[in-house]
N, C-alpha and C. Protein backbone atom coordinates (compact mmCIF):
# COMPACT_ATOMS: atom_id res chain seq x y z
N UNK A 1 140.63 6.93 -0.39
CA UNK A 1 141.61 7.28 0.63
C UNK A 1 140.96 7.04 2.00
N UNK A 2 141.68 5.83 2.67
CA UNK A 2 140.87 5.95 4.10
C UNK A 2 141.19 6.87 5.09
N UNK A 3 140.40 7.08 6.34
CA UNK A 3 140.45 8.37 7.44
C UNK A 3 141.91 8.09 7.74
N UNK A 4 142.77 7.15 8.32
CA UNK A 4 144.01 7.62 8.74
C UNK A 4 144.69 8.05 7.90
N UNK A 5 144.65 7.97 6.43
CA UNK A 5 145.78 8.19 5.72
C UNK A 5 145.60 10.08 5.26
N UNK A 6 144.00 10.71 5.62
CA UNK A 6 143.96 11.32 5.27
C UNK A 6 144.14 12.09 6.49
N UNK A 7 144.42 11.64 7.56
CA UNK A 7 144.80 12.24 9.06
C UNK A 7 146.28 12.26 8.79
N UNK A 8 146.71 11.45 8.32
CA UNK A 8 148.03 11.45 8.46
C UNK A 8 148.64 12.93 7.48
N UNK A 9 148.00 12.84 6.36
CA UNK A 9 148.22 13.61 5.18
C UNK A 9 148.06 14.92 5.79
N UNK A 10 147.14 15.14 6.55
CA UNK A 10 146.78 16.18 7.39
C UNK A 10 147.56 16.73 8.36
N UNK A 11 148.28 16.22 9.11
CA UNK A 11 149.07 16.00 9.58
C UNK A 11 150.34 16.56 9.09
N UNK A 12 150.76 15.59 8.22
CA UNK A 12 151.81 15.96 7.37
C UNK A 12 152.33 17.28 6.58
N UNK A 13 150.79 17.65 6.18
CA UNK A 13 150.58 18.96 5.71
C UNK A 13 150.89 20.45 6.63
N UNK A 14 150.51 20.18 7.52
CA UNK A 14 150.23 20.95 8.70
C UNK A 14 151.89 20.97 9.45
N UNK A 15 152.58 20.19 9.37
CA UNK A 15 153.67 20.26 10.08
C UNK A 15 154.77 20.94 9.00
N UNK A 16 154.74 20.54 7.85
CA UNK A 16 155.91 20.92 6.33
C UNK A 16 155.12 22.57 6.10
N UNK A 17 153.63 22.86 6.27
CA UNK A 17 153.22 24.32 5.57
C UNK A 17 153.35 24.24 4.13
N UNK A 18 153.53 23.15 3.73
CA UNK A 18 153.97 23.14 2.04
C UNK A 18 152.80 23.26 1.56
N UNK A 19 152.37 23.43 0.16
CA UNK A 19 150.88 23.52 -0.92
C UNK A 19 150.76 21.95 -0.85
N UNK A 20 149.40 21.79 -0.70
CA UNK A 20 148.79 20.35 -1.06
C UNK A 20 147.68 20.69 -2.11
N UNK A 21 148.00 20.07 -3.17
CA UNK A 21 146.56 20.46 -3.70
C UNK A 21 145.18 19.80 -3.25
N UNK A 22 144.48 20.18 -3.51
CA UNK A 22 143.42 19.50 -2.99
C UNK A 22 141.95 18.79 -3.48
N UNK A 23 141.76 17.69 -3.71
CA UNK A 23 140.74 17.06 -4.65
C UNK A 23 139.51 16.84 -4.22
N UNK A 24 138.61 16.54 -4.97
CA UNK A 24 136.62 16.48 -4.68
C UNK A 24 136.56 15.91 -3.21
N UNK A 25 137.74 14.71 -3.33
CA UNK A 25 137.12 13.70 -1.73
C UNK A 25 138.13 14.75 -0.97
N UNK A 26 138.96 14.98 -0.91
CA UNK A 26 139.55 16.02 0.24
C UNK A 26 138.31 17.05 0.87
N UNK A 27 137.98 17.86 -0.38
CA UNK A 27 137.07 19.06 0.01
C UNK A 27 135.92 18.11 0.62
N UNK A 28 135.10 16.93 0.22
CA UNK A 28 134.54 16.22 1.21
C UNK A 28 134.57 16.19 2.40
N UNK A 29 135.81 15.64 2.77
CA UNK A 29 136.83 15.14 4.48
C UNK A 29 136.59 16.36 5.01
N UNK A 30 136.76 17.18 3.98
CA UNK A 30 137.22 18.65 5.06
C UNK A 30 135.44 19.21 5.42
N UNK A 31 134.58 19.11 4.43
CA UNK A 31 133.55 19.39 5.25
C UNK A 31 133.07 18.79 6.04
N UNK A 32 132.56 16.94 5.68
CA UNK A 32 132.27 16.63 7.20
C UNK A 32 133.09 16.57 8.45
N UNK A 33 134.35 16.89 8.50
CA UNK A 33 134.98 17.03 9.46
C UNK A 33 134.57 18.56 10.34
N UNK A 34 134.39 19.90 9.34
CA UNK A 34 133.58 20.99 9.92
C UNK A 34 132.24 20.28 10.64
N UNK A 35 131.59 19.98 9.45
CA UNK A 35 130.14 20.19 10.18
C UNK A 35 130.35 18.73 11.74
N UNK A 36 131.01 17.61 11.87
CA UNK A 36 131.16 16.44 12.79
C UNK A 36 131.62 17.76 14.01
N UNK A 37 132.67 18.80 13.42
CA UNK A 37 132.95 19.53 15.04
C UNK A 37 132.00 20.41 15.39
N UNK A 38 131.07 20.82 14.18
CA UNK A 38 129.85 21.67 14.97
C UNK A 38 128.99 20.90 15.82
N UNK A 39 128.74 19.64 15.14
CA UNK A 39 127.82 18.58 15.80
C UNK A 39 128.33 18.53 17.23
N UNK A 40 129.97 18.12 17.34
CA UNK A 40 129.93 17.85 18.48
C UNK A 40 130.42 19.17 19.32
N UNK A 41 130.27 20.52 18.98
CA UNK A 41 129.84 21.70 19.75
C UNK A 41 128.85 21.92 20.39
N UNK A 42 127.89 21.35 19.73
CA UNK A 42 126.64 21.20 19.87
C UNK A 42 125.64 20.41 21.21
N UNK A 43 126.96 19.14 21.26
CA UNK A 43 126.33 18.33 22.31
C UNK A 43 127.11 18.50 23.74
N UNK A 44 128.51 19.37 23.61
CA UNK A 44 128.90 19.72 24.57
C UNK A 44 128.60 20.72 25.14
N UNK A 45 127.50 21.42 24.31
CA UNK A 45 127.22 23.00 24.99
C UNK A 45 125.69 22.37 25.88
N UNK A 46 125.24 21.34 24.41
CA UNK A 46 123.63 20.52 25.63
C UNK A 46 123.92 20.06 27.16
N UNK A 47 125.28 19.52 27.20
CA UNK A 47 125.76 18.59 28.38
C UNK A 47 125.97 19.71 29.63
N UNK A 48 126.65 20.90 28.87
CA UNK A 48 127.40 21.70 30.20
C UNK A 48 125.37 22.28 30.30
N UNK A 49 125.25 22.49 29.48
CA UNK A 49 123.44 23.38 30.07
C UNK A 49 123.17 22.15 31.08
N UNK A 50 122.97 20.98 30.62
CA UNK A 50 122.04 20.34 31.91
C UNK A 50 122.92 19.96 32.56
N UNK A 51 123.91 19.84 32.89
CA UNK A 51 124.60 19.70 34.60
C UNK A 51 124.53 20.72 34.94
N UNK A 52 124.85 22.33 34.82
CA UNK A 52 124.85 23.24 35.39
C UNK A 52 123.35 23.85 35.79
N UNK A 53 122.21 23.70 34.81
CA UNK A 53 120.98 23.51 35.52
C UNK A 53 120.35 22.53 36.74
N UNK A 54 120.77 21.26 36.32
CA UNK A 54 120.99 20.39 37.54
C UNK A 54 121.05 20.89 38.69
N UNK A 55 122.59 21.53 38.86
CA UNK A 55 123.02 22.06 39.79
C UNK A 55 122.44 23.33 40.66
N UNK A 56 121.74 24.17 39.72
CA UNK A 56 121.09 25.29 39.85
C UNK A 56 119.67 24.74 40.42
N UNK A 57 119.40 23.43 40.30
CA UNK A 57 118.04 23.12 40.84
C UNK A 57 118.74 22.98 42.14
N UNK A 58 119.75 22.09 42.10
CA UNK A 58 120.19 21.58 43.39
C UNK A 58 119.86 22.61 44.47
N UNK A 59 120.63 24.09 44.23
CA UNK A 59 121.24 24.99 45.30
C UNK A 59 119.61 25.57 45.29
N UNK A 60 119.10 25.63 44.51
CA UNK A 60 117.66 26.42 44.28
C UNK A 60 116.99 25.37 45.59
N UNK A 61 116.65 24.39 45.75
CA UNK A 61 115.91 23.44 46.37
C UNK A 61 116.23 23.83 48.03
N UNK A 62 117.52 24.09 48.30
CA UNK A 62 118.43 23.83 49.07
C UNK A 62 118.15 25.35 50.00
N UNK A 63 117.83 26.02 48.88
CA UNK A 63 117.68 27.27 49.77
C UNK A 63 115.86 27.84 49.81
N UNK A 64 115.55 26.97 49.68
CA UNK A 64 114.37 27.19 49.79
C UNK A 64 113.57 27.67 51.35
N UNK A 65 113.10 28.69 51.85
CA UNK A 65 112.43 28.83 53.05
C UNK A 65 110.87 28.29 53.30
N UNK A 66 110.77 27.74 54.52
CA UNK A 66 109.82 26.49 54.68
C UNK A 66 108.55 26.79 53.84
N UNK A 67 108.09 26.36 53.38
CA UNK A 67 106.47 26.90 52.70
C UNK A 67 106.96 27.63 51.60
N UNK A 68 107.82 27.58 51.04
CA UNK A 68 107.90 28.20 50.09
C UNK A 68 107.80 27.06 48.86
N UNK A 69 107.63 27.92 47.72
CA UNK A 69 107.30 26.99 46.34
C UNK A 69 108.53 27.23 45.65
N UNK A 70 108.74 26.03 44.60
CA UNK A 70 109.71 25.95 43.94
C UNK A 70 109.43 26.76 42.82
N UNK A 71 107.71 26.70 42.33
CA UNK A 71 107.68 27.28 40.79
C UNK A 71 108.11 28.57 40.82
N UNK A 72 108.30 29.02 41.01
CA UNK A 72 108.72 31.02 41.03
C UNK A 72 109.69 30.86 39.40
N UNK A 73 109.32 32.40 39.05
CA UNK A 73 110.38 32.62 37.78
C UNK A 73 111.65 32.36 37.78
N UNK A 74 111.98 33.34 39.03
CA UNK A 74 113.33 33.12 39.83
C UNK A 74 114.15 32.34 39.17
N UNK A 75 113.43 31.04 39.51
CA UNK A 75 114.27 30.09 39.47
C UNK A 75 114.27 28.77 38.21
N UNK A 76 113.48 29.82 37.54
CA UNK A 76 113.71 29.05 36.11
C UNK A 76 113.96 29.49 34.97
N UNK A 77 114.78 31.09 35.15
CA UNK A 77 115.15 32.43 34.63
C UNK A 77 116.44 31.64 33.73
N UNK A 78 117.75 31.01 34.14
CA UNK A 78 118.53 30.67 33.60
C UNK A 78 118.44 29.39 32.89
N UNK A 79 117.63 28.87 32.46
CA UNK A 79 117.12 27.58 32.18
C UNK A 79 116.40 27.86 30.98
N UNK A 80 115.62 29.03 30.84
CA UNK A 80 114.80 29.63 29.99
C UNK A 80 116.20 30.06 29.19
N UNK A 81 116.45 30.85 29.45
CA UNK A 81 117.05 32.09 28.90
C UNK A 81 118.41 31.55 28.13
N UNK A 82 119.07 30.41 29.12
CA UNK A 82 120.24 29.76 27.87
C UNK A 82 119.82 28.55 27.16
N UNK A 83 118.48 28.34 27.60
CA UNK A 83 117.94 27.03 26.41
C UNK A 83 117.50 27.77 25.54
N UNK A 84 117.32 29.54 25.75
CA UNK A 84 116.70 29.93 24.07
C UNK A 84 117.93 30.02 23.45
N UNK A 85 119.36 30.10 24.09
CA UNK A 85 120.69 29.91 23.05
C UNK A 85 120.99 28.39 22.92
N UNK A 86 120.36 27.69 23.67
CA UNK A 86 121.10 26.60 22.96
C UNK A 86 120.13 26.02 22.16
N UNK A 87 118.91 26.48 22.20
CA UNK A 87 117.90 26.33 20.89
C UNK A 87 118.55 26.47 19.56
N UNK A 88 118.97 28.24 19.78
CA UNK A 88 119.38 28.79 18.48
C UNK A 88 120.68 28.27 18.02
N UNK A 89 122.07 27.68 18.87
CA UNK A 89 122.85 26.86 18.88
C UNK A 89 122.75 25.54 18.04
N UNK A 90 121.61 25.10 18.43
CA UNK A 90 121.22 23.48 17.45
C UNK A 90 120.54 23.71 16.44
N UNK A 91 119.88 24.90 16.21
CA UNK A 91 119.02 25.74 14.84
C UNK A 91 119.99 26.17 14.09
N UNK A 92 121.51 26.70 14.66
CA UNK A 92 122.07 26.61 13.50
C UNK A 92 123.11 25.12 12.99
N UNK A 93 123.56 24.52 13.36
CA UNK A 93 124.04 23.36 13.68
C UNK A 93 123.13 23.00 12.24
N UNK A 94 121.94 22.10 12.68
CA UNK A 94 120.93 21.12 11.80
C UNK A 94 119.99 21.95 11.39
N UNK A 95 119.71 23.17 11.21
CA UNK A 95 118.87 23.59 9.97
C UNK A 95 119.63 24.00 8.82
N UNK A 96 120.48 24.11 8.52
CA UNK A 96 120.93 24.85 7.34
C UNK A 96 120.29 23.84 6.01
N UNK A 97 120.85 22.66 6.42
CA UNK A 97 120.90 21.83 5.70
C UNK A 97 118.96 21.21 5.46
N UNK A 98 118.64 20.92 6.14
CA UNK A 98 117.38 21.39 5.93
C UNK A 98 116.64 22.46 5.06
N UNK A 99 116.81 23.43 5.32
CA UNK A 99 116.44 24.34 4.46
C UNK A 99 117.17 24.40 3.16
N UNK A 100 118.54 24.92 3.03
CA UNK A 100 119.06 24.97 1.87
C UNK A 100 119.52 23.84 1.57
N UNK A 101 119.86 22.46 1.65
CA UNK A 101 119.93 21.42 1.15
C UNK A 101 121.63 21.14 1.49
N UNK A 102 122.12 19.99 1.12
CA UNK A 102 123.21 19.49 1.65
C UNK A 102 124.69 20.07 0.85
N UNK A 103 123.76 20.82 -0.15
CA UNK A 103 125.22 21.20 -1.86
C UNK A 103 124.96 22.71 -1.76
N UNK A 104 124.24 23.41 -0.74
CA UNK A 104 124.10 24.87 -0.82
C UNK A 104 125.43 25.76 -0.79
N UNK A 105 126.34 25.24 -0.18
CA UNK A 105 127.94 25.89 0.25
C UNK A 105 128.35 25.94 -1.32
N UNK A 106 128.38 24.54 -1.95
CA UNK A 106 129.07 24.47 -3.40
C UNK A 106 128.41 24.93 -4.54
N UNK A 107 127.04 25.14 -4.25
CA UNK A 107 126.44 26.28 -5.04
C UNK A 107 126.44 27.36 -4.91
N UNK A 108 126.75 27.87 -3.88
CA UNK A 108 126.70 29.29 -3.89
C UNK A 108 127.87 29.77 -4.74
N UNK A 109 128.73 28.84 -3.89
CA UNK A 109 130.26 29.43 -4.12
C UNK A 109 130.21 29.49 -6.10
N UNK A 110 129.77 28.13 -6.69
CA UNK A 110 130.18 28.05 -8.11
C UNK A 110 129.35 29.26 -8.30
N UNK A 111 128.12 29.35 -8.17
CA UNK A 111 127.46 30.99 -8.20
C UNK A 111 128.25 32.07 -8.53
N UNK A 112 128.66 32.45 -7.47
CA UNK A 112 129.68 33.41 -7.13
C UNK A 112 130.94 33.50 -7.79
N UNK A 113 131.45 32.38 -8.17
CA UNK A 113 132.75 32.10 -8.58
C UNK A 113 132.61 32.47 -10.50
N UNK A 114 131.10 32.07 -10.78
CA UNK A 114 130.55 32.42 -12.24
C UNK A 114 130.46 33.40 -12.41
N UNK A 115 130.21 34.14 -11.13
CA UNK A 115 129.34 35.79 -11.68
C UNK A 115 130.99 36.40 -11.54
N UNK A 116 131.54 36.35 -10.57
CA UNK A 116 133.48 37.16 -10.80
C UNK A 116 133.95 36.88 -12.31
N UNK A 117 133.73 35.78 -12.68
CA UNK A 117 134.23 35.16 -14.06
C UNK A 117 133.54 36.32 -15.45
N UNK A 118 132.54 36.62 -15.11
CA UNK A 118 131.57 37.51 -16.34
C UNK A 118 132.56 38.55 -16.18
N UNK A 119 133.02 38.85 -14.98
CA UNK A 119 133.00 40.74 -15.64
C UNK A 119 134.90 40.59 -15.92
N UNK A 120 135.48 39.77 -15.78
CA UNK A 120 137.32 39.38 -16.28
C UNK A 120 136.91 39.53 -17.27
């Protein structure tokens, strides 16, 4: 099934509310389509950090009094402090998969889905 037809299907689905069932390559589509919008959460949260640091150098520079130094904490307080979230932002993004491997979601779940099954 190629991407438009399964956009379309998507689509389609989404507008009727009707049951679609849903098959191996669907549940596929549907995850890399999750993890493609975390990715690109990911690079829009990197983009707004460095223009708005940018900017924060800008006004930082700008107000500087003569003889004064740029290194101060001051002024590298917000730079620190939301690159340790957008650290942890891209740590969760691209480690999961790393660590627990690329089939960890569909193992757990069959896991889980085995152990409900014992006690029926």
């Amino acid at each position: 099934m190629s991407i438009e037809n399964r956009i379309n299907k998507r689509t389609e689905t989404e507008e009727s509310n009707n049951f679609v069932s849903i098959d191996s390559e669907e549940i596929k589509y549907q995850n890399a389509l999750k993890k493609v919008k975390r990715i690109k959460s990911f690079y829009s949260h990197a983009l707004v950090y460095i223009v708005i640091n940018i900017m924060i150098i800008i006004i930082n520079i700008q107000s500087l009094n003569e003889g004064e130094s740029y290194f101060q904490f001051k002024n590298f307080m917000t730079a620190i402090f939301w690159g340790i979230g957008l650290l942890t932002h891209g740590l969760s993004v691209f480690l999961p998969e790393m660590i627990l491997g690329n089939n960890w979601e569909e193992r757990k779940i069959r896991e889980l889905m085995d152990k409900n099954n014992k006690w029926e």
